[in-house]
C-alpha atoms as a PDB file:
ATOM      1  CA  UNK A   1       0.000   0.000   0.000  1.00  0.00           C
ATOM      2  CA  UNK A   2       1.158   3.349  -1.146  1.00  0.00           C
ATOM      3  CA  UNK A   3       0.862   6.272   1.814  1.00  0.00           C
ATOM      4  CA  UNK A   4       1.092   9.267   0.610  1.00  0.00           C
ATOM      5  CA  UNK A   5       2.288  13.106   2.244  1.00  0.00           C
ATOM      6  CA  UNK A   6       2.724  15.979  -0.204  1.00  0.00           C
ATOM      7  CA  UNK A   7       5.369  18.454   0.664  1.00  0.00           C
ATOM      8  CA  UNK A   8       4.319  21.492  -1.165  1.00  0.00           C
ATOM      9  CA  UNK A   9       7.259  23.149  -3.235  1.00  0.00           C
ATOM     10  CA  UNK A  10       5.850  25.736  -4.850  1.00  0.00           C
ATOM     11  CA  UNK A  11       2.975  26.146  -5.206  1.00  0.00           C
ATOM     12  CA  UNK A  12       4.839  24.253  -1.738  1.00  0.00           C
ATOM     13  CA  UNK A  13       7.069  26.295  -3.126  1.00  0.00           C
ATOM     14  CA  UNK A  14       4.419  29.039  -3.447  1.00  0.00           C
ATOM     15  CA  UNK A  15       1.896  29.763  -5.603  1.00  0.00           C
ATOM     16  CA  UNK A  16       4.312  32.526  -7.021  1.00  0.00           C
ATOM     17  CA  UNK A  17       6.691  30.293  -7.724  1.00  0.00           C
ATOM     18  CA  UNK A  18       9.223  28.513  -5.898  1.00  0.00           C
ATOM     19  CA  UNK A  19      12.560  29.912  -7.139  1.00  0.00           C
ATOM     20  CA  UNK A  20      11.075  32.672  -9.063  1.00  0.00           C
ATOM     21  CA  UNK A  21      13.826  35.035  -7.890  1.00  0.00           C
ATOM     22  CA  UNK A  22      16.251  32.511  -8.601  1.00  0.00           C
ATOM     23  CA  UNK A  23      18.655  33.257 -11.323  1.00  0.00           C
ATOM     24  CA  UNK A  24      19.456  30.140 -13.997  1.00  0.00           C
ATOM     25  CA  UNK A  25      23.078  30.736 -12.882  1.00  0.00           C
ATOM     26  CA  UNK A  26      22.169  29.827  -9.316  1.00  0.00           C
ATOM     27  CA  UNK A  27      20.438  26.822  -9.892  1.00  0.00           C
ATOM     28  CA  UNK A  28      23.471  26.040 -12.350  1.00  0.00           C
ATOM     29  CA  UNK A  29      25.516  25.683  -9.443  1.00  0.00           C
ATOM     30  CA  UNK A  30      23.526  24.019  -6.881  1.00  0.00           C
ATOM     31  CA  UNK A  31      22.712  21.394  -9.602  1.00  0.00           C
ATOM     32  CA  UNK A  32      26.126  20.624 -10.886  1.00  0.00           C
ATOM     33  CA  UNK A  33      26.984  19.848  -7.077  1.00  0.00           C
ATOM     34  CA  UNK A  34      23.434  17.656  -6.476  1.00  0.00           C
ATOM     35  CA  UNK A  35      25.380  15.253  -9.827  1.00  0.00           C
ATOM     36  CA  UNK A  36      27.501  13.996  -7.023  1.00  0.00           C
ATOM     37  CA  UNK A  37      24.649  12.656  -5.457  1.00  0.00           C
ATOM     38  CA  UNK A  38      24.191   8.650  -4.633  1.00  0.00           C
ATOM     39  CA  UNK A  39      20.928   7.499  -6.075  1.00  0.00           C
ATOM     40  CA  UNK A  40      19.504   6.527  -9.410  1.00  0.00           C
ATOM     41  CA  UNK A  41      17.178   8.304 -12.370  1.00  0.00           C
ATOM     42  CA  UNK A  42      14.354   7.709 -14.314  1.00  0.00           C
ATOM     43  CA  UNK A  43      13.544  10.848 -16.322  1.00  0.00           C
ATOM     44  CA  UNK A  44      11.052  11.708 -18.748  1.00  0.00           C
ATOM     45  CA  UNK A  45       8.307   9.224 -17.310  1.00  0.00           C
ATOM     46  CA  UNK A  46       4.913  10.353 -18.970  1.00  0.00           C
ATOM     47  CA  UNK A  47       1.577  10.443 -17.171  1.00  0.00           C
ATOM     48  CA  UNK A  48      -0.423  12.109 -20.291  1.00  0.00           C
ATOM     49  CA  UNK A  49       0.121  12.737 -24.013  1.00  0.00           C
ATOM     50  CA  UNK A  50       1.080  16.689 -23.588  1.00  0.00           C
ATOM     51  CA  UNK A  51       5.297  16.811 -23.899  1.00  0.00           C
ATOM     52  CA  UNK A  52       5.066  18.897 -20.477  1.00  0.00           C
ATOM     53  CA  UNK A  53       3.449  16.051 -19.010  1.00  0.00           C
ATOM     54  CA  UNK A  54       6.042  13.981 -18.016  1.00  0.00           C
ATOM     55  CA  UNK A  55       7.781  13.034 -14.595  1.00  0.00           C
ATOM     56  CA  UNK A  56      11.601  12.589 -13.264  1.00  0.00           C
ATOM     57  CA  UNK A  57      11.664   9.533 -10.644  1.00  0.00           C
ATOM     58  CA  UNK A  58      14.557   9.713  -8.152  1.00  0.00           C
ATOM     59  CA  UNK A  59      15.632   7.088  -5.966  1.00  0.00           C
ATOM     60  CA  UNK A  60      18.212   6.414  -3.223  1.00  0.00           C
ATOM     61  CA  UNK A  61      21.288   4.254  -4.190  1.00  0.00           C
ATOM     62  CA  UNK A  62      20.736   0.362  -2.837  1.00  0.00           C
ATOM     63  CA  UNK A  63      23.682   1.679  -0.406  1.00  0.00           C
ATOM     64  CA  UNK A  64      21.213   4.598   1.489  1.00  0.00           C
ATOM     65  CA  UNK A  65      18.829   3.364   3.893  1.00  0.00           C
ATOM     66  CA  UNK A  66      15.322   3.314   2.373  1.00  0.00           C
ATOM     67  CA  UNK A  67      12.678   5.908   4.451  1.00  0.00           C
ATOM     68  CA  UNK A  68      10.239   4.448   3.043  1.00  0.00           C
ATOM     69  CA  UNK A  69       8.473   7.723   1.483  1.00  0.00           C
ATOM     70  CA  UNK A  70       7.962   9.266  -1.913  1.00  0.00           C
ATOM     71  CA  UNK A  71       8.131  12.678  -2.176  1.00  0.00           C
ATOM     72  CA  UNK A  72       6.404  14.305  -4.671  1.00  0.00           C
ATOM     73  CA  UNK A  73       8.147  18.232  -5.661  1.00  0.00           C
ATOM     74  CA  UNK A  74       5.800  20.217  -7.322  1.00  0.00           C
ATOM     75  CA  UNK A  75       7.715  23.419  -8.998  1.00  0.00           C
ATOM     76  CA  UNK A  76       6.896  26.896  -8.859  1.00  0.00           C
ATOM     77  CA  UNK A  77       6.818  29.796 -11.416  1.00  0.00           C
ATOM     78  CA  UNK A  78       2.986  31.684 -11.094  1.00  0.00           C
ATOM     79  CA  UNK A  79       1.738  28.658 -13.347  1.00  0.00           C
ATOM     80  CA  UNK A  80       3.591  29.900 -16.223  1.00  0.00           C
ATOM     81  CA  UNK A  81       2.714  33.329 -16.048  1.00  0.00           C
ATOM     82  CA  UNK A  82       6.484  34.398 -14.808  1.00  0.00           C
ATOM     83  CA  UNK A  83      10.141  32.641 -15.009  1.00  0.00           C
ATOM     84  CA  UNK A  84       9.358  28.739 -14.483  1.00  0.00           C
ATOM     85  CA  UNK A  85      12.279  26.383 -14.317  1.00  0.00           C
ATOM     86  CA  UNK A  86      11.735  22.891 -15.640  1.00  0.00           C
ATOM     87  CA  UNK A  87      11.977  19.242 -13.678  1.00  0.00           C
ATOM     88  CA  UNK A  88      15.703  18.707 -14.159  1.00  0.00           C
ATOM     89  CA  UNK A  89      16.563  22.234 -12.292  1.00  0.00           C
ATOM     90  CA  UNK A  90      15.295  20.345  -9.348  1.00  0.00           C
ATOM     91  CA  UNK A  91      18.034  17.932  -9.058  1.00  0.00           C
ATOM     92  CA  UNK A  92      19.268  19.283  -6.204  1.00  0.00           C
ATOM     93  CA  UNK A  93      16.168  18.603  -3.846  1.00  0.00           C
ATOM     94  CA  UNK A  94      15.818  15.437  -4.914  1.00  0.00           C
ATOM     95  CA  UNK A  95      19.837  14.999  -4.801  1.00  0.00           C
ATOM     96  CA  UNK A  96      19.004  16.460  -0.560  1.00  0.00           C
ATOM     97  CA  UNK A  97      16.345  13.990   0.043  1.00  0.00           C
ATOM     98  CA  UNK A  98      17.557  10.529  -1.255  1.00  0.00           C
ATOM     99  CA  UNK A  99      20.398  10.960   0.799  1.00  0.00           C
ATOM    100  CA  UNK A 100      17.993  10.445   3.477  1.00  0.00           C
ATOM    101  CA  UNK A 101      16.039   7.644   1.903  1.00  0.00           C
ATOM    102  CA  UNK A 102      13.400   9.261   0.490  1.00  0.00           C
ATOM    103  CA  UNK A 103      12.486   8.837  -3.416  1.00  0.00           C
ATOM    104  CA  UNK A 104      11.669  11.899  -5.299  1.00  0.00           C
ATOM    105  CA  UNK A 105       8.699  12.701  -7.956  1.00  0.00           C
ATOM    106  CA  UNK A 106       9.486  16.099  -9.687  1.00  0.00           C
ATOM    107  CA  UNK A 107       6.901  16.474 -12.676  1.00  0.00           C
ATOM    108  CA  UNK A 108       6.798  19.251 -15.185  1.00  0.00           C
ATOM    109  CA  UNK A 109       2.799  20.650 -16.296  1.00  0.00           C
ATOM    110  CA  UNK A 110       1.155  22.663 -18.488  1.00  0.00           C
ATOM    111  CA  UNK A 111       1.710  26.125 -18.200  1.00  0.00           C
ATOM    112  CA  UNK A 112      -0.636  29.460 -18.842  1.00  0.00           C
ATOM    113  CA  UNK A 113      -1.507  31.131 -20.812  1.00  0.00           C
ATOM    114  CA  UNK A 114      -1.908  28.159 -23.114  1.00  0.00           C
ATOM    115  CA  UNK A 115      -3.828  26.505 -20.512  1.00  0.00           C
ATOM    116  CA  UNK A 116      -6.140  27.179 -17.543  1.00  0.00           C
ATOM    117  CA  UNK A 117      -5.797  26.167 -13.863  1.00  0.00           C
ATOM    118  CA  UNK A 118      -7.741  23.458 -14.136  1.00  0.00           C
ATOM    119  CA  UNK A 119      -5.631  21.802 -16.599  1.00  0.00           C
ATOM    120  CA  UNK A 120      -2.493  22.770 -14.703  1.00  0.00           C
ATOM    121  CA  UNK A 121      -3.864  20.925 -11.007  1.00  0.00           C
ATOM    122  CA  UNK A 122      -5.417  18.396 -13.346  1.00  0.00           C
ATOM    123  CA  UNK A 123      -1.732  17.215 -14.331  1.00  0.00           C
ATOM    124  CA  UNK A 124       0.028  17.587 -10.879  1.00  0.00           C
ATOM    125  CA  UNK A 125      -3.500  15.247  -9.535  1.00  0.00           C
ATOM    126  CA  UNK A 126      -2.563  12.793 -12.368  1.00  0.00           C
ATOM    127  CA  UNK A 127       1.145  12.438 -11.846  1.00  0.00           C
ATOM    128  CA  UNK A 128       0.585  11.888  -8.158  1.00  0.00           C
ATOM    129  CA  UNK A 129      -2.101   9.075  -8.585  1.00  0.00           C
ATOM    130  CA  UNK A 130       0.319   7.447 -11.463  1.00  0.00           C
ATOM    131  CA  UNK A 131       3.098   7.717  -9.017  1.00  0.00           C
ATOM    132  CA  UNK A 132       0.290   5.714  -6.423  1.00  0.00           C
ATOM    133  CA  UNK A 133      -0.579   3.238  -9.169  1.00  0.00           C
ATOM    134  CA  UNK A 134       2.561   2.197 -10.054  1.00  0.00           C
ATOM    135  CA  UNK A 135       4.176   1.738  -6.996  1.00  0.00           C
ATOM    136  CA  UNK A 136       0.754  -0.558  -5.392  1.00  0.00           C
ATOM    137  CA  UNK A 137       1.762  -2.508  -9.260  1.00  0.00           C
ATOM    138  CA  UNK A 138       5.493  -3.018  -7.914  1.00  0.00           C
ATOM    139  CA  UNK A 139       6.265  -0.909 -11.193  1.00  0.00           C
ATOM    140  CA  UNK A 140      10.407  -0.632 -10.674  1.00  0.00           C
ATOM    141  CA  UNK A 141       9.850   1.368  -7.776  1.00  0.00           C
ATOM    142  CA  UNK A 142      11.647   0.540  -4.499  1.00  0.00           C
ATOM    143  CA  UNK A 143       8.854  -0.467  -1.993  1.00  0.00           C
ATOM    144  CA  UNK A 144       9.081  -1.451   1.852  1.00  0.00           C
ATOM    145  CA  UNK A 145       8.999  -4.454   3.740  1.00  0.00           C
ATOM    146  CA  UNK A 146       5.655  -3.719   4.683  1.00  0.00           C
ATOM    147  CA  UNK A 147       4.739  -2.056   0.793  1.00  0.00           C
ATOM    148  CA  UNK A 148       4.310   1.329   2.463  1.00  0.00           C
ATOM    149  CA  UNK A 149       5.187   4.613   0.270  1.00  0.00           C
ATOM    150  CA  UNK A 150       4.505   7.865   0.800  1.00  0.00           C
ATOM    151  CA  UNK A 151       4.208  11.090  -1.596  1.00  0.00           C
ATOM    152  CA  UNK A 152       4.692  14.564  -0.652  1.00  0.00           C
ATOM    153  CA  UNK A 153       4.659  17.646  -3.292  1.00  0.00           C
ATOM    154  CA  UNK A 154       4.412  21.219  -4.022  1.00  0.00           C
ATOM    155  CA  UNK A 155       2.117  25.760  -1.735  1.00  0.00           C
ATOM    156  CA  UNK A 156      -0.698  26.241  -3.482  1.00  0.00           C
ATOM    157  CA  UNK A 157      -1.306  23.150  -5.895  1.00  0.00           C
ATOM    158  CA  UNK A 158      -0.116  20.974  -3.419  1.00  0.00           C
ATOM    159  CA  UNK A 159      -2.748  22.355  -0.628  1.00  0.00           C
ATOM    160  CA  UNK A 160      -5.725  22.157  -2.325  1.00  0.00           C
ATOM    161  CA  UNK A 161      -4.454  18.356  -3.231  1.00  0.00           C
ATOM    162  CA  UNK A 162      -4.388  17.984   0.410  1.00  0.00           C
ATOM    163  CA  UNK A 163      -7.487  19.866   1.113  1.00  0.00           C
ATOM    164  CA  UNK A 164      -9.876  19.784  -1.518  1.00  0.00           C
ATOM    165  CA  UNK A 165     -11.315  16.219  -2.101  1.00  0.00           C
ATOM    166  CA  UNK A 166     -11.866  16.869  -5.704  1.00  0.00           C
ATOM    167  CA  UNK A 167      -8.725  16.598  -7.242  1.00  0.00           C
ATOM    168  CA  UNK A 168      -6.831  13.296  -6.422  1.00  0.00           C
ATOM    169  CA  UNK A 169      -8.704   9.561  -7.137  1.00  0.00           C
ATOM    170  CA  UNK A 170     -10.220   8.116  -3.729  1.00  0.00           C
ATOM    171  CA  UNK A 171      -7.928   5.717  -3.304  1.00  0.00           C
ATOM    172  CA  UNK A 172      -4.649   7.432  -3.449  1.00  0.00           C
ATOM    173  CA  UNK A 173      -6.283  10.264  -1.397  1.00  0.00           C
ATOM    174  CA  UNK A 174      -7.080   7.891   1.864  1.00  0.00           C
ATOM    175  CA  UNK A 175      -3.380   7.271   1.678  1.00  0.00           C
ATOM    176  CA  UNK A 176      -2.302  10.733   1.971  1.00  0.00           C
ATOM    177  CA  UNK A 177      -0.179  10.762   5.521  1.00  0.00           C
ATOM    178  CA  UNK A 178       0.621  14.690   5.121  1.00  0.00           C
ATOM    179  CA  UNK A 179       1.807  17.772   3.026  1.00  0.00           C
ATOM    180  CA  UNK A 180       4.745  20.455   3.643  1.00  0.00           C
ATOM    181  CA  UNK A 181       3.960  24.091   2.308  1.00  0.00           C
ATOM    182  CA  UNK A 182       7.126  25.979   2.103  1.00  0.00           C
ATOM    183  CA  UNK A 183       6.204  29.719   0.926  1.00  0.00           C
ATOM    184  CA  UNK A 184       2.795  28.474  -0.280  1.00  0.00           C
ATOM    185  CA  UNK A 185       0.008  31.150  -1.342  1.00  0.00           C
ATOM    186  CA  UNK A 186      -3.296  29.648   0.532  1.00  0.00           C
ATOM    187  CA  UNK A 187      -5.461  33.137   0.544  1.00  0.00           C
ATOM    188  CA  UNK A 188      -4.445  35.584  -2.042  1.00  0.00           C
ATOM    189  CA  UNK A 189      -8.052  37.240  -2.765  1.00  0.00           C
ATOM    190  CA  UNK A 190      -8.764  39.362  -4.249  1.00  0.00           C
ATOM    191  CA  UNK A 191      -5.960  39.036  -6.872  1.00  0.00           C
ATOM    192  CA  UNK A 192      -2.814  41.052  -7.445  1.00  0.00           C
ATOM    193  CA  UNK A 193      -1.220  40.009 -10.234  1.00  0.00           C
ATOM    194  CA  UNK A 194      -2.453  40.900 -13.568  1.00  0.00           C
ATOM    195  CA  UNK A 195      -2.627  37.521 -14.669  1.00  0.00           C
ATOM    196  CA  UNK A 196      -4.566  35.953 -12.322  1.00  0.00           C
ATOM    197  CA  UNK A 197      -7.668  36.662 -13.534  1.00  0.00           C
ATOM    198  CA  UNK A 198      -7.331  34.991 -16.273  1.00  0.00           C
ATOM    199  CA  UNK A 199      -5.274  31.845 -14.713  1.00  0.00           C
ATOM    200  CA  UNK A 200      -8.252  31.117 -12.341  1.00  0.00           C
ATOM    201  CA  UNK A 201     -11.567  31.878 -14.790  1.00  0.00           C
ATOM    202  CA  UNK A 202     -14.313  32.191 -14.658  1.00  0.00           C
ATOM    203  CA  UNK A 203     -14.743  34.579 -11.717  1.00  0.00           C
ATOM    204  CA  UNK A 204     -17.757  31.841 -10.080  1.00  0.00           C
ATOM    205  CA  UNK A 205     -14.517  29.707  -9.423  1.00  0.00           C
ATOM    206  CA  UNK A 206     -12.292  32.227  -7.956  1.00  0.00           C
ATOM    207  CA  UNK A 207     -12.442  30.812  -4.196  1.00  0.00           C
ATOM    208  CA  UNK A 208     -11.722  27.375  -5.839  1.00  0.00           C
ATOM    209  CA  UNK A 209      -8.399  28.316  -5.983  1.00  0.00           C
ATOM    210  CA  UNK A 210      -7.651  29.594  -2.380  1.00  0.00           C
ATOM    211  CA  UNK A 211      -6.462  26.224  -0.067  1.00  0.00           C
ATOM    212  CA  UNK A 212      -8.017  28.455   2.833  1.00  0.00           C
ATOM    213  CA  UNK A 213     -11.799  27.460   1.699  1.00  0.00           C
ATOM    214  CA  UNK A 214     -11.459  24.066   2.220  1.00  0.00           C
ATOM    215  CA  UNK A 215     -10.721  23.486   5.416  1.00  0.00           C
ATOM    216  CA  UNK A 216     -13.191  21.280   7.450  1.00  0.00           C
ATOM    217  CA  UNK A 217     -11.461  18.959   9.576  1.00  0.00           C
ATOM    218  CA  UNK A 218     -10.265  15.554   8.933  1.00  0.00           C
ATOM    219  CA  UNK A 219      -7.553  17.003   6.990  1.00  0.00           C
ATOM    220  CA  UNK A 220      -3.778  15.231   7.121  1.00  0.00           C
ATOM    221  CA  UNK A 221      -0.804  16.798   9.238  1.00  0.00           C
ATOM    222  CA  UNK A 222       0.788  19.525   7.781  1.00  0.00           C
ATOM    223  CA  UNK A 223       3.701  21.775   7.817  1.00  0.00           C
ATOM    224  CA  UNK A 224       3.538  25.242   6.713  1.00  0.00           C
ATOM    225  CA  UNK A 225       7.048  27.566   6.207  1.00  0.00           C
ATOM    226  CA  UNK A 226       7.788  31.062   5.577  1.00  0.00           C
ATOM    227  CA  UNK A 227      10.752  33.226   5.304  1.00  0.00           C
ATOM    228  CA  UNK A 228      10.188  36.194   7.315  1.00  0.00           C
ATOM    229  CA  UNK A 229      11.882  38.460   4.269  1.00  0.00           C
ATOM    230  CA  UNK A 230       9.690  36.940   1.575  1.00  0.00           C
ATOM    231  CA  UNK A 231       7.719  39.771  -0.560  1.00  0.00           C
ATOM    232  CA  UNK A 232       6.286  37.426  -3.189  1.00  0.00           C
ATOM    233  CA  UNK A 233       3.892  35.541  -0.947  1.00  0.00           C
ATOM    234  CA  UNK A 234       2.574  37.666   2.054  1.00  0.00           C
ATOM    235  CA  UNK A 235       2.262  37.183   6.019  1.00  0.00           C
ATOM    236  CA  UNK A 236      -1.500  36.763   5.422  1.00  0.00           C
ATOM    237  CA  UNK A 237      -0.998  33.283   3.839  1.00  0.00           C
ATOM    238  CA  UNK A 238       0.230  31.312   6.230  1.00  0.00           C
ATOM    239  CA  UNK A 239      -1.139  32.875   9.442  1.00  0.00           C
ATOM    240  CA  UNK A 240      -4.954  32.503   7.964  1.00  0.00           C
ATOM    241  CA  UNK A 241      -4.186  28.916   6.957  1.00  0.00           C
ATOM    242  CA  UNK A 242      -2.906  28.158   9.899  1.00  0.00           C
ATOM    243  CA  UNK A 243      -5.342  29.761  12.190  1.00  0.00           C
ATOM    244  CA  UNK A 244      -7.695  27.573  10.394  1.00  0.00           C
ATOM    245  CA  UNK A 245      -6.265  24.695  10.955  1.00  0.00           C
ATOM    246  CA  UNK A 246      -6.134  25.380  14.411  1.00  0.00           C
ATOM    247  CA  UNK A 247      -9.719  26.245  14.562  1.00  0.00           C
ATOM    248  CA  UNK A 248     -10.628  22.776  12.855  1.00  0.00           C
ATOM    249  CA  UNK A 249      -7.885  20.747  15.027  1.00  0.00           C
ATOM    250  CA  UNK A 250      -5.736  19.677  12.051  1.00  0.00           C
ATOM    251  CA  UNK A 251      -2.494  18.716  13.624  1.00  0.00           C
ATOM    252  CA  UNK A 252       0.312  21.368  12.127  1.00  0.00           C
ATOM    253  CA  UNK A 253       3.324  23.402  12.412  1.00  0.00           C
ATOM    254  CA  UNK A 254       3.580  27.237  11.172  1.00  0.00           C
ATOM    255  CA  UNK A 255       7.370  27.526  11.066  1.00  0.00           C
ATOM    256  CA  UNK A 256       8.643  31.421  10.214  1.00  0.00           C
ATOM    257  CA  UNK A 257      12.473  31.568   9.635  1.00  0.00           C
ATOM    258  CA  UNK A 258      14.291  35.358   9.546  1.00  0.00           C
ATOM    259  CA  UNK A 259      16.619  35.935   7.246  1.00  0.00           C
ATOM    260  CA  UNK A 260      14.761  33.672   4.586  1.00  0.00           C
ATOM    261  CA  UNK A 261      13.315  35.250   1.114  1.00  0.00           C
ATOM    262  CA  UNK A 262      10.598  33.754  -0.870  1.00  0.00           C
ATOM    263  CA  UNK A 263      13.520  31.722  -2.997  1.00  0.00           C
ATOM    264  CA  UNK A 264      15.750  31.054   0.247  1.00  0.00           C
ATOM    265  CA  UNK A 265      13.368  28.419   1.594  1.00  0.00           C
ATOM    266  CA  UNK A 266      14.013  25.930  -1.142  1.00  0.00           C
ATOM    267  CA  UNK A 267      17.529  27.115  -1.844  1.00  0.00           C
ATOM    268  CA  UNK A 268      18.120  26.022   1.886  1.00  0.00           C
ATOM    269  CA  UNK A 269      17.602  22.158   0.460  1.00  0.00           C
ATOM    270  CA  UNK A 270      20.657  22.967  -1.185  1.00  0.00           C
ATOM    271  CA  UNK A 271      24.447  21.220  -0.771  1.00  0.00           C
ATOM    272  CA  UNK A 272      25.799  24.417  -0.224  1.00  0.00           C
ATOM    273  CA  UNK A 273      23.011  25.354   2.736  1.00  0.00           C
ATOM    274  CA  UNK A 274      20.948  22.698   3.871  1.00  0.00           C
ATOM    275  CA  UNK A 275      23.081  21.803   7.108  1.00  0.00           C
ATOM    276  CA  UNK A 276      23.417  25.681   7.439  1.00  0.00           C
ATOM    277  CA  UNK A 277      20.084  26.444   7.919  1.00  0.00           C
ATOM    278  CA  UNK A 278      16.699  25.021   9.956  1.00  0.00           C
ATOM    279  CA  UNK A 279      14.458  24.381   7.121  1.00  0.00           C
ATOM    280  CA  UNK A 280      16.207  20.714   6.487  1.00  0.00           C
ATOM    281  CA  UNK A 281      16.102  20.190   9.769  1.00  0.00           C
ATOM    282  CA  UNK A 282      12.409  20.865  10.275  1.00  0.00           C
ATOM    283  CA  UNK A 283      11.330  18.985   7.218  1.00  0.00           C
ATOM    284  CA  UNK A 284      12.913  15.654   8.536  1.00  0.00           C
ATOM    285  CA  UNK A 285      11.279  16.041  11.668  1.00  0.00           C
ATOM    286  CA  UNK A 286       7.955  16.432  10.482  1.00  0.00           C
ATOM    287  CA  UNK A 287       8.554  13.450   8.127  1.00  0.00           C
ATOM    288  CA  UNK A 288       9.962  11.398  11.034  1.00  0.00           C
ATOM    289  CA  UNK A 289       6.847  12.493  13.137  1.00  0.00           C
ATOM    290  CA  UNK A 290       4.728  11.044  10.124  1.00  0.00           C
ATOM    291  CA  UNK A 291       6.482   7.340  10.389  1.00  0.00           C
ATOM    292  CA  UNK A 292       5.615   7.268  13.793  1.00  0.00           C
ATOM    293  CA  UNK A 293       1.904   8.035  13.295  1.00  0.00           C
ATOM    294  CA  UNK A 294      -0.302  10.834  13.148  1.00  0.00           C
ATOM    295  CA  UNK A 295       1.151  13.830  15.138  1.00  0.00           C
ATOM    296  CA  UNK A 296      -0.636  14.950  18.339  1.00  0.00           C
ATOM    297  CA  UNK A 297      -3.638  17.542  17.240  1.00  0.00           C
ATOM    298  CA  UNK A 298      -1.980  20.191  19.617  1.00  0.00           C
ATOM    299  CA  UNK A 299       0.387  22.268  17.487  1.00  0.00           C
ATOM    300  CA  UNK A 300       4.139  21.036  18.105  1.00  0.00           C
ATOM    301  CA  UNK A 301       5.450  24.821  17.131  1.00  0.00           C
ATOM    302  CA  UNK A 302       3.919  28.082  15.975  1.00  0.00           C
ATOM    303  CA  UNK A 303       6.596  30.986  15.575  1.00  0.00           C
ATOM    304  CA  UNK A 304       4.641  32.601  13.284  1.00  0.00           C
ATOM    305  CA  UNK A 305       2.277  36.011  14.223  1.00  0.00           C
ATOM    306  CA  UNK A 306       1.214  38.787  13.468  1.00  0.00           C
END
């Protein structure tokens, strides 16, 4: 049986993107160093006909302890409306978390303005429930004793996956075990962006695409974080998600680091940073916590407030 816990990257690395103020020459670097990395590679795995709809499948060497857990990296970018990096300038999260025994999903989507929102979520929905189907098939895909995986993936996309019942097949969704929001947008109305308008269409769906409408209890553990120096994705995000949370008992963590921008949350995962700053840290914890069963419904840690 396949468990699955999105971390979100985006969109859990924020629904403005993940490494949007990122420069190519950055993630140049941190990638060459994530080559050196011990585990193996499946790229270009397709779960649909589109060429953007394809998947990279990273798993620890035989040599690395196996966690157990897939994660499931869902990149950033405003849904194609501003600078979005592809799958392989990932390499170095996935290069960060197999060196802990965790395999790695990072898929590409479709992007606006070619397509809507709903297509976009659509694909990230289907390349976590192909990642479920395989692995409960024993597709090539390193598997526990007991047959237990786990997924975790990528702010905004990756909470309403977690929250909103719609979007993920029943059966991979009663397997969900948590989700990690790292600079995630979960209530951005009304809009700011000129774009968004158009990205989330027709106007009757506009609260469809704020995480912060669907929660109603019942929900899996999660872990929100937030760089205290981030001007992408504001305060407001995180401290109304989690205050609803709270409110509906969903066991969490609201985790603000200083010093942190909206790009220096997932550039922490890096070689370079990772043992340098918390984030790391925190993220393993929460994922231990997770093995060992559903955290406690009292909230571990809240350091961020107004």
């Amino acid at each position: 049986m396949l468990r699955v816990t999105l971390l979100c990257a985006l969109l859990v690395l924020g629904s403005a993107g993940v490494l949007v103020s990122c420069s190519s020459g950055q993630l140049w670097v941190v990638n060459t160093l994530a080559r050196n990395g011990d585990y193996l590679v499946q790229a270009d795995i397709p779960y649909g006909t589109d060429p953007r709809q394809r998947l990279d499948l990273y798993q620890p060497a035989a040599s690395v302890p196996s966690a157990r857990m897939t994660l499931v990296f869902v990149p950033g970018g405003c849904w194609g409306a501003c600078d979005t990096f592809p799958k392989d300038d990932y390499r170095f999260i996935a290069d960060t978390f197999t060196a802990h025994g965790y395999t790695v999903v990072i898929p590409n989507y479709r992007l606006f303005p070619a397509y809507g929102f709903a297509d976009i979520i659509a694909d990230v929905a289907a390349a976590v429930d192909l990642i479920y189907r395989a692995a409960g098939r024993g597709a090539g895909y390193r598997q526990s004793a007991s047959g237990a995986e786990r997924t975790f993936g990528g702010g905004q996309m990756v909470a309403l996956l977690a929250l909103d019942e719609r979007y993920l097949q029943p059966d991979t969704r009663q397997q969900l075990t948590g989700w990690i929001g790292l600079a995630g947008p979960y209530d951005f109305l009304p809009f700011t962006e000129d774009y968004q308008p158009a990205l989330f269409a027709p106007e009757s769906r506009y609260p469809d695409s704020q995480p912060v409408n669907f929660v109603d209890g019942g929900e899996p553990p999660a872990l929100l974080l937030y760089g205290r120096d981030d001007v992408r994705v504001k305060p407001r995000n995180i401290l109304s998600l989690s205050a609803r949370l709270q409110a509906q008992g969903v066991p969490h963590q609201a985790l603000c680091y200083d010093g942190i921008d909206h790009a220096g949350g997932s550039l922490a995962l890096s070689r370079p940073l990772r043992d340098t700053r918390p984030v790391l840290a925190d993220m393993l914890r929460f994922l231990q916590q997770l093995e060992q069963g559903p955290p406690d419904t009292r909230l571990a840690e809240v350091s961020c407030r107004q």
